[in-house]
C-alpha atoms as a PDB file:
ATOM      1  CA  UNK A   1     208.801 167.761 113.054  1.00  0.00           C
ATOM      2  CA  UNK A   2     208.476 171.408 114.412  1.00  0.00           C
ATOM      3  CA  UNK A   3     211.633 171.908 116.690  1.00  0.00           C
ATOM      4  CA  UNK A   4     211.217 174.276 119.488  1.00  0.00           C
ATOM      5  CA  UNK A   5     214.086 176.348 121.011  1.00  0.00           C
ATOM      6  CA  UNK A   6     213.335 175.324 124.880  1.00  0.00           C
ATOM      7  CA  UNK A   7     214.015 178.805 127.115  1.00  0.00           C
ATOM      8  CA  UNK A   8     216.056 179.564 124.127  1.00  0.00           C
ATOM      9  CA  UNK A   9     218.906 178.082 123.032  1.00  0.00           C
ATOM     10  CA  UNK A  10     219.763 177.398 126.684  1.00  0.00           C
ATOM     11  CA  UNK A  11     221.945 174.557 125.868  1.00  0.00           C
ATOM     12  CA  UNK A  12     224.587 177.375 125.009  1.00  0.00           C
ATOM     13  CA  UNK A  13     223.516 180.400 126.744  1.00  0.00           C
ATOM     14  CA  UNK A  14     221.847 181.354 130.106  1.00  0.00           C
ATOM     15  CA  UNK A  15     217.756 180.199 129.709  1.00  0.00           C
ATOM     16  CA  UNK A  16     215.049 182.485 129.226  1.00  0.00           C
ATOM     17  CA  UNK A  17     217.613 185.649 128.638  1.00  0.00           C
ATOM     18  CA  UNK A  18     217.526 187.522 125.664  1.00  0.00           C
ATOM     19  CA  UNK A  19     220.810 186.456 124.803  1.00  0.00           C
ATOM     20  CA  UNK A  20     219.238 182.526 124.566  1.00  0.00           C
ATOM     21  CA  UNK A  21     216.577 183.874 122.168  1.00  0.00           C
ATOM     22  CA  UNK A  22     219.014 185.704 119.771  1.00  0.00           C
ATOM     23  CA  UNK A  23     221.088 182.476 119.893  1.00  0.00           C
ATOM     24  CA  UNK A  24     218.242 180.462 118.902  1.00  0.00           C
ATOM     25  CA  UNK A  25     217.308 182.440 115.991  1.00  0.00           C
ATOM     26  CA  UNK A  26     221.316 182.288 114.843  1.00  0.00           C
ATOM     27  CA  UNK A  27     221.012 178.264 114.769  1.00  0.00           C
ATOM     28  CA  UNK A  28     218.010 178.505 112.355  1.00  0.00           C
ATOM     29  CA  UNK A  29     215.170 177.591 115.390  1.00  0.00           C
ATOM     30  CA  UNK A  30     211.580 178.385 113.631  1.00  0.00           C
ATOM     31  CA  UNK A  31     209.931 178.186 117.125  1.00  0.00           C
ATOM     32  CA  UNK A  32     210.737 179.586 120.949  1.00  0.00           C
ATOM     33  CA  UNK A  33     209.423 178.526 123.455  1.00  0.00           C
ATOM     34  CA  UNK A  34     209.693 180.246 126.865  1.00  0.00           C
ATOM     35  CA  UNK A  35     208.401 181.266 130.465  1.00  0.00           C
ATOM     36  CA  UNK A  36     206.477 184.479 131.949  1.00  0.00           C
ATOM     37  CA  UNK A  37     205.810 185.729 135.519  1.00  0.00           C
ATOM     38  CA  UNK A  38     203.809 188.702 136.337  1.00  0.00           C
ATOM     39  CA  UNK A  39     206.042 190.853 138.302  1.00  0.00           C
ATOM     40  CA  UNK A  40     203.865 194.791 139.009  1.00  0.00           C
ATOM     41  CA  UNK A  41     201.500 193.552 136.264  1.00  0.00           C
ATOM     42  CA  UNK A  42     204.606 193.219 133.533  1.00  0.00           C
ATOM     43  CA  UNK A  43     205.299 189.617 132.068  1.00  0.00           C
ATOM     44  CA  UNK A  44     208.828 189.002 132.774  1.00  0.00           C
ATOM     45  CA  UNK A  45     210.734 185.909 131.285  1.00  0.00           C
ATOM     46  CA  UNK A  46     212.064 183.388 133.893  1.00  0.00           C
ATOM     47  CA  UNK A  47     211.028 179.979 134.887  1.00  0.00           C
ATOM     48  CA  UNK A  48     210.833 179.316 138.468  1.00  0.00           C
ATOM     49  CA  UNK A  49     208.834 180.247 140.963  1.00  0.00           C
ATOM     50  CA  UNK A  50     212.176 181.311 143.227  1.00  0.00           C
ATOM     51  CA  UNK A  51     214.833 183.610 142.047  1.00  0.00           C
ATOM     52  CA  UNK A  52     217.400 182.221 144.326  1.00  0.00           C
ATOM     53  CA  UNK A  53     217.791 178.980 142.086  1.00  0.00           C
ATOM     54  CA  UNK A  54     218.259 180.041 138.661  1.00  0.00           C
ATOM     55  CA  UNK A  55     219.177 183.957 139.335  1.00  0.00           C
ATOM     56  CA  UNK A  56     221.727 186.279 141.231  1.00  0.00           C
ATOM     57  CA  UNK A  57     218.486 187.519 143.338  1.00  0.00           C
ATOM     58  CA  UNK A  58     216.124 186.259 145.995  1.00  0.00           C
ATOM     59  CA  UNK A  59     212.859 185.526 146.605  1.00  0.00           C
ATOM     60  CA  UNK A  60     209.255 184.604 144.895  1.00  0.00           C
ATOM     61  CA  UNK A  61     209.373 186.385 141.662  1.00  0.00           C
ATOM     62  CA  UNK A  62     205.845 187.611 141.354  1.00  0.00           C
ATOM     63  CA  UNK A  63     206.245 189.170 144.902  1.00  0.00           C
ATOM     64  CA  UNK A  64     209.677 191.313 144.074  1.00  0.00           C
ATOM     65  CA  UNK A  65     209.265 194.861 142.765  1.00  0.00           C
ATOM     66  CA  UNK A  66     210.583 195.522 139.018  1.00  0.00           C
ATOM     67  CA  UNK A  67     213.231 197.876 140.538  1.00  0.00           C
ATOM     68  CA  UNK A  68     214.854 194.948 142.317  1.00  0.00           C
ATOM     69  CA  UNK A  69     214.551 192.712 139.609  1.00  0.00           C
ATOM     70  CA  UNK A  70     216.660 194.894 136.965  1.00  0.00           C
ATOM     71  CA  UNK A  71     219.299 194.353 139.185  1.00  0.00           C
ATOM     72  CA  UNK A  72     219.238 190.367 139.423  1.00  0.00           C
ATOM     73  CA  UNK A  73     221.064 188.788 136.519  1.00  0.00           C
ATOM     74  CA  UNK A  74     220.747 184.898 135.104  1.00  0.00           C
ATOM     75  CA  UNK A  75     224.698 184.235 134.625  1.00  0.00           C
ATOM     76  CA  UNK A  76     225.389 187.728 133.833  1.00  0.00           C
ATOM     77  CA  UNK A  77     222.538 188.285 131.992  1.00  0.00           C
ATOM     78  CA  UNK A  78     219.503 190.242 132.427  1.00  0.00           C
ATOM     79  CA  UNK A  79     215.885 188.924 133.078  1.00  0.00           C
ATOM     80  CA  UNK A  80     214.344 190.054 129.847  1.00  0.00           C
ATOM     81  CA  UNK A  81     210.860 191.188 129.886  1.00  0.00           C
ATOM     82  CA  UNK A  82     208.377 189.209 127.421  1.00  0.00           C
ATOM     83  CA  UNK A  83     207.625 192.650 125.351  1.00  0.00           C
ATOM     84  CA  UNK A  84     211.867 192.514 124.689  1.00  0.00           C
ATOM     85  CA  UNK A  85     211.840 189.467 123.518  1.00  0.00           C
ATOM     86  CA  UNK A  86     208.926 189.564 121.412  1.00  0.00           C
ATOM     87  CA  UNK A  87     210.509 192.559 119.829  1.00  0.00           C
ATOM     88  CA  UNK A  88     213.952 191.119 119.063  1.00  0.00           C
ATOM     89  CA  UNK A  89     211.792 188.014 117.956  1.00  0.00           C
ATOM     90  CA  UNK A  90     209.876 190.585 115.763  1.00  0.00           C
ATOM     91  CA  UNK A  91     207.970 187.508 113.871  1.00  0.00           C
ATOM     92  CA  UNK A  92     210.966 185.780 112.693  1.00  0.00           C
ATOM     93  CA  UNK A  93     209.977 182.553 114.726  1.00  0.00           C
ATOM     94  CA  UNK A  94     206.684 180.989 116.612  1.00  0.00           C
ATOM     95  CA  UNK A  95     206.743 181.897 120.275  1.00  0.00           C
ATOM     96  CA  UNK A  96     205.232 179.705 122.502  1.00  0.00           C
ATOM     97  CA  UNK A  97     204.538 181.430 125.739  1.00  0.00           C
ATOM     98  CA  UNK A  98     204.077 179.340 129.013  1.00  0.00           C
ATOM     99  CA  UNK A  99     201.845 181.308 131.580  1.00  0.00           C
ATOM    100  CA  UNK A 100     204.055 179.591 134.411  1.00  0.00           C
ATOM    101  CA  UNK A 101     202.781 182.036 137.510  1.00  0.00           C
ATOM    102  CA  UNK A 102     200.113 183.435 139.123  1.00  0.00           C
ATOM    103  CA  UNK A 103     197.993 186.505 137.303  1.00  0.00           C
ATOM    104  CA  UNK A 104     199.476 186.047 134.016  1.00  0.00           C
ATOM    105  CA  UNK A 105     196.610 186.448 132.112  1.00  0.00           C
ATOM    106  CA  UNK A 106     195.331 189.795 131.993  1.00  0.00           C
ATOM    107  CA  UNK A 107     199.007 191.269 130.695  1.00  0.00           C
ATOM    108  CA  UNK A 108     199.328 188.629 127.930  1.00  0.00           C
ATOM    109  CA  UNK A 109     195.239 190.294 127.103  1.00  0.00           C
ATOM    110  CA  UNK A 110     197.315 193.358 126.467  1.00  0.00           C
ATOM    111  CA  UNK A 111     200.387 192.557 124.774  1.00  0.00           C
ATOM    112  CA  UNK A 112     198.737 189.563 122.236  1.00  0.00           C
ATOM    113  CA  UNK A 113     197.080 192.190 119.777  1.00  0.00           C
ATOM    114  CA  UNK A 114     200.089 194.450 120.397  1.00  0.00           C
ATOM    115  CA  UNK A 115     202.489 192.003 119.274  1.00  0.00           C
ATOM    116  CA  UNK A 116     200.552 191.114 116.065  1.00  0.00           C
ATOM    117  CA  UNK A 117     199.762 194.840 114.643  1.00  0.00           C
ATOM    118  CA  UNK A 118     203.294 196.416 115.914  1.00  0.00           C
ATOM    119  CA  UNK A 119     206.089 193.107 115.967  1.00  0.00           C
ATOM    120  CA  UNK A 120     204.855 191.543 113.117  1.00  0.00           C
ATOM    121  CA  UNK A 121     203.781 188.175 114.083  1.00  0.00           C
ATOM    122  CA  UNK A 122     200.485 186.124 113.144  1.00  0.00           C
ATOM    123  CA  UNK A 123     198.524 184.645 115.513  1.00  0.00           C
ATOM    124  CA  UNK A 124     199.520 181.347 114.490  1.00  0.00           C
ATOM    125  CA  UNK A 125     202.675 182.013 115.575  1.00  0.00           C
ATOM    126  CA  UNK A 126     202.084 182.797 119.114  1.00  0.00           C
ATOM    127  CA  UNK A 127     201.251 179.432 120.993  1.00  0.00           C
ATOM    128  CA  UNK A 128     199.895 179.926 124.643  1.00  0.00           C
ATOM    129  CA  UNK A 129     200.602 176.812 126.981  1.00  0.00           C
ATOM    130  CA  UNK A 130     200.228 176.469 130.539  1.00  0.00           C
ATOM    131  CA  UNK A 131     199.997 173.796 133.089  1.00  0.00           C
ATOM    132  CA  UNK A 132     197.516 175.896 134.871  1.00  0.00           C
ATOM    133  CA  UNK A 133     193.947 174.870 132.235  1.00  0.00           C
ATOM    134  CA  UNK A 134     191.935 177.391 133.695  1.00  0.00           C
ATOM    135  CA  UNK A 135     194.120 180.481 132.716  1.00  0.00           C
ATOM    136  CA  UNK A 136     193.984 178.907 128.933  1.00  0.00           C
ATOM    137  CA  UNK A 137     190.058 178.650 128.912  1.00  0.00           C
ATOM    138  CA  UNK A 138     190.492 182.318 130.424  1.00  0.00           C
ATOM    139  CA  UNK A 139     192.796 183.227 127.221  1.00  0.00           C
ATOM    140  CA  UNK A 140     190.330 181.039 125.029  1.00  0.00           C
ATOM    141  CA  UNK A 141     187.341 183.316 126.038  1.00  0.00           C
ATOM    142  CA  UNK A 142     189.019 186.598 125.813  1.00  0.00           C
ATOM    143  CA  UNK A 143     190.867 185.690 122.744  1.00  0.00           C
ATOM    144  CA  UNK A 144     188.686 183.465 120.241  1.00  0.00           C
ATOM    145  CA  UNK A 145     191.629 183.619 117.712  1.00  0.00           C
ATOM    146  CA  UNK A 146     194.293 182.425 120.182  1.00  0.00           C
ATOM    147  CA  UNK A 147     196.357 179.082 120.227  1.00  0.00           C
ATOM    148  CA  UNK A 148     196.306 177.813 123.522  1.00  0.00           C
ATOM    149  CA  UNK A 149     198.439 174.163 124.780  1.00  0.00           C
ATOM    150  CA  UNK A 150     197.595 172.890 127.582  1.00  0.00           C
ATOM    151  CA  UNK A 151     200.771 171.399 129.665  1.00  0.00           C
ATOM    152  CA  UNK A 152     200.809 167.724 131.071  1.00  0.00           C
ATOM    153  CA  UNK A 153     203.169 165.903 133.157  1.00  0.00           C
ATOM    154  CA  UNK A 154     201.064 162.688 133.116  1.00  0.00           C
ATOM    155  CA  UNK A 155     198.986 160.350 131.436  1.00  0.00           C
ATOM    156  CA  UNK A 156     195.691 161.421 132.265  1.00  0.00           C
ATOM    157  CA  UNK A 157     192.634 158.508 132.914  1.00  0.00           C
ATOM    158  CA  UNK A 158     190.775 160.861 129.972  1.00  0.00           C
ATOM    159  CA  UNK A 159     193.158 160.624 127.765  1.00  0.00           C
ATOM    160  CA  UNK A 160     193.576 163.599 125.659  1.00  0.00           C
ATOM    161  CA  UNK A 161     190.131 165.246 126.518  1.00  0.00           C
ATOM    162  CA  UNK A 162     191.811 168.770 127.501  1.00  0.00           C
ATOM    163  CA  UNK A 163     192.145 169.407 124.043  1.00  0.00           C
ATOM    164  CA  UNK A 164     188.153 168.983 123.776  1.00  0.00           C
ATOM    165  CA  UNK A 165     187.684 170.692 126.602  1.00  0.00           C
ATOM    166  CA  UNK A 166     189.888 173.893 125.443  1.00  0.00           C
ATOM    167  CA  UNK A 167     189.416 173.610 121.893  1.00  0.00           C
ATOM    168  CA  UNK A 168     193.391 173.462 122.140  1.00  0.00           C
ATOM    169  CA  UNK A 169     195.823 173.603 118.717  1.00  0.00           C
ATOM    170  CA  UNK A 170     198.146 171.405 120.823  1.00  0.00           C
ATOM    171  CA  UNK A 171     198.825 169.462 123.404  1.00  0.00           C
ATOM    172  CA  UNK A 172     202.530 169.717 125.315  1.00  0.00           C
ATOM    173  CA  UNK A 173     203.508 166.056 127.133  1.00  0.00           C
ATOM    174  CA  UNK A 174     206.490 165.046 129.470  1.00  0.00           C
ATOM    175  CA  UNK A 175     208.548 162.447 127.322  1.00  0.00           C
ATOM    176  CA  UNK A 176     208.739 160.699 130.355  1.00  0.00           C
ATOM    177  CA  UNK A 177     205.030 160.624 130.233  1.00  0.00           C
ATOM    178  CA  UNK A 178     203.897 159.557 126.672  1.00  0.00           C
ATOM    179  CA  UNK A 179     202.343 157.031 124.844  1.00  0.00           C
ATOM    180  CA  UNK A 180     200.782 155.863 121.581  1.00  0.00           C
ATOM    181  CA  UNK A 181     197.455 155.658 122.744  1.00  0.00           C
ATOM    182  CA  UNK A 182     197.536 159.441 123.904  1.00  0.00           C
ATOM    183  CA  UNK A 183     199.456 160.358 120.564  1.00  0.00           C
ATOM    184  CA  UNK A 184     196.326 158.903 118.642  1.00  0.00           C
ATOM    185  CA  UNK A 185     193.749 160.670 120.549  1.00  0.00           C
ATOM    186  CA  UNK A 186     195.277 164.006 120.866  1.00  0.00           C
ATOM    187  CA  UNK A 187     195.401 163.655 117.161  1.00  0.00           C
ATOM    188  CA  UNK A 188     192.106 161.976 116.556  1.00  0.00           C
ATOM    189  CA  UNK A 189     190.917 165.446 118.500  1.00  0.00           C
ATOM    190  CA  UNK A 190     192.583 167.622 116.004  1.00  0.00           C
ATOM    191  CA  UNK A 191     195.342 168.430 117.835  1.00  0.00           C
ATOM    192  CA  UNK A 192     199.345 168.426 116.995  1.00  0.00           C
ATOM    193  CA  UNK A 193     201.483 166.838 120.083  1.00  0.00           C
ATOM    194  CA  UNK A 194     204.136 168.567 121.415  1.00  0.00           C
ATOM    195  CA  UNK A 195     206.897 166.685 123.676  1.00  0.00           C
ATOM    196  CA  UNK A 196     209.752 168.208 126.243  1.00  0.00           C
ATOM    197  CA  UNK A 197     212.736 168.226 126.881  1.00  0.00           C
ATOM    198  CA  UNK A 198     214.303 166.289 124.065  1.00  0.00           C
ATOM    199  CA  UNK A 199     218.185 166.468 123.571  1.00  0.00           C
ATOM    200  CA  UNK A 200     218.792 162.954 122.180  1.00  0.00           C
ATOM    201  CA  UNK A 201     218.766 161.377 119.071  1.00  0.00           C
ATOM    202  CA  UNK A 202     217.327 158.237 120.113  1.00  0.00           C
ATOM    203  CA  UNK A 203     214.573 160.098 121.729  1.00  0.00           C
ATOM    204  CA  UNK A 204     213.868 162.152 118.619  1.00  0.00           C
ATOM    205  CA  UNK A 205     214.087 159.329 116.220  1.00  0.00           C
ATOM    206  CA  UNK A 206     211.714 157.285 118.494  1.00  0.00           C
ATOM    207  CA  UNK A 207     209.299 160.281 119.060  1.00  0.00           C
ATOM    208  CA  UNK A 208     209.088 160.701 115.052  1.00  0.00           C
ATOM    209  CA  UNK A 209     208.190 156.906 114.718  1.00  0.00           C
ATOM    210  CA  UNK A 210     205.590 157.632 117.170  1.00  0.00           C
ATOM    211  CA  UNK A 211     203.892 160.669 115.055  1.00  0.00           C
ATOM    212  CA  UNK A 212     204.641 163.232 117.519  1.00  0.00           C
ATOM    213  CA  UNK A 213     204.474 166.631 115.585  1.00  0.00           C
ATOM    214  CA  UNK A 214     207.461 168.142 117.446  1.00  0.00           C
ATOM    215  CA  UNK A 215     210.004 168.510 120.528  1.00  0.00           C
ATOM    216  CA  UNK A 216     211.295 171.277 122.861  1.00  0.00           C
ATOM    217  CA  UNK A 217     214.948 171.060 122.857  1.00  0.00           C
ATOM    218  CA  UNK A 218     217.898 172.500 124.987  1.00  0.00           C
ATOM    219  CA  UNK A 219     219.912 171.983 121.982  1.00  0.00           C
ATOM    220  CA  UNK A 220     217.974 173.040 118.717  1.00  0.00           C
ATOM    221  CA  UNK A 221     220.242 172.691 116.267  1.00  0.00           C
ATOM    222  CA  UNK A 222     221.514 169.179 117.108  1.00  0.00           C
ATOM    223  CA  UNK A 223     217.712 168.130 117.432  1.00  0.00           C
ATOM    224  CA  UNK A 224     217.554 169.468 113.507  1.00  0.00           C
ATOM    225  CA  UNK A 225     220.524 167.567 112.789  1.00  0.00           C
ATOM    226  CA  UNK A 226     219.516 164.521 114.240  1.00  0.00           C
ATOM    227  CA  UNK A 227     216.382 164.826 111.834  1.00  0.00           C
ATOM    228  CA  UNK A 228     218.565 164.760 108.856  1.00  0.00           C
ATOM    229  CA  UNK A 229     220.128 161.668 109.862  1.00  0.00           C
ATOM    230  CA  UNK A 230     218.075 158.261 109.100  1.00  0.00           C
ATOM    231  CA  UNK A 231     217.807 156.030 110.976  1.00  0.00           C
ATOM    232  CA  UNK A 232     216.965 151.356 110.758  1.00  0.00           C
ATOM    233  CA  UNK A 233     216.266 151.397 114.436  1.00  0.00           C
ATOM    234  CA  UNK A 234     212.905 150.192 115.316  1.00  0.00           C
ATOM    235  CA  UNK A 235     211.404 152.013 118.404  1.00  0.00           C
ATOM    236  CA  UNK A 236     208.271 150.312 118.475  1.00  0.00           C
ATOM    237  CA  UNK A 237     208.158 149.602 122.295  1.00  0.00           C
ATOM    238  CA  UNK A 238     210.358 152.143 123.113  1.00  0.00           C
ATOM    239  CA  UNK A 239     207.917 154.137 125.361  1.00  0.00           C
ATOM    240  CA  UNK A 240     206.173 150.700 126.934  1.00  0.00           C
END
């Protein structure tokens, strides 16, 4: 089971800075996931829409000017633009990128091939999710090669037809939103089944009984503990 870093290791550290991603690559974590904004047509890392709730600074994020933004700080700590963190990633683990607001697309165009001839990384190790299906069939068309995830927070009537639909390499579910039956198709499709936010063992232990392929976790270390440790508990039912 792939274990992603969720915002970093933002268990310990303020989310989405670059001090969460160094963090996460100290604990061992293989995989990152995080957030971008457009903000003057530069991906910035950050997760909600607001500053206000998350930041020192105020306002809509994709409506502030970069000047303003250098000086708003997440607990101290800078909002990191994606290009930083890709570099102090420099192919050491799988990013998975969430488009998360509006006009993301046509900077990630730029910096994907950038960050595979100059960083280092393969593009199986940049993942490109997003709850937002048309910006992935955008990224799908412009970039053939990509690895796009499309985001849900439900259990859709189709089942797990996105993935069809987007030729998707995986699909990302709410754990309070899973079940076998969407497991099995996403896999029957051909893709691997992500699941967030897991921080508990239970959770993990029942989400591994249920074949999911891997979990986005606050705490990325314990979640690779918890994998070590075997459990007798049957967790059949545990999602029903």
């Amino acid at each position: 089971m792939l274990i992603f870093a969720h915002r970093g290791a933002s268990g310990y550290v303020a989310e989405n800075t670059l001090a969460a991603m160094a963090k996460a690559i100290e604990l061992g974590a293989t995989a990152i996931e995080l957030d971008v904004h457009n903000v003057e047509g530069e991906l910035v890392v950050f997760h909600d829409r607001r500053l206000d709730s998350k930041s020192s600074g105020q306002g809509i994020i994709h409506l502030v000017n970069k000047g303003y933004l250098d000086t708003v700080t997440v607990k101290g700590e800078p909002i990191p633009t994606l290009w930083q963190v890709l570099e102090l990633v420099a192919g050491r683990a799988t990013i998975n990128i969430e488009l998360k607001g509006v006009n993301t697309v046509a900077p990630l165009l730029t910096l994907y091939p950038k960050a595979i001839t100059e960083l280092g990384f393969s593009a199986e190790q940049l993942l490109i999710s997003s709850f937002n299906h048309p910006y992935l069939q955008q990224v799908k068309q412009a970039l053939p090669q990509a690895l796009v995830a499309p985001l849900l927070a439900s259990i859709p009537l189709d089942g797990a037809a996105v993935v069809s639909e987007l030729n998707a390499y995986s699909l990302h579910l709410d754990v309070s939103f899973i079940s076998k039956a969407l497991v099995d198709d996403a896999h029957h499709r051909g893709a691997k089944v992500y699941v967030y936010t897991v921080d508990y063992s239970d959770d993990i232990h029942a989400l591994q009984q249920l074949g999911v392929d891997g979990i986005f976790s606050n705490f990325p270390d314990r979640a690779m503990q918890a994998l070590l440790q075997p459990t007798n508990t049957d967790y059949s039912g545990y999602f029903e």
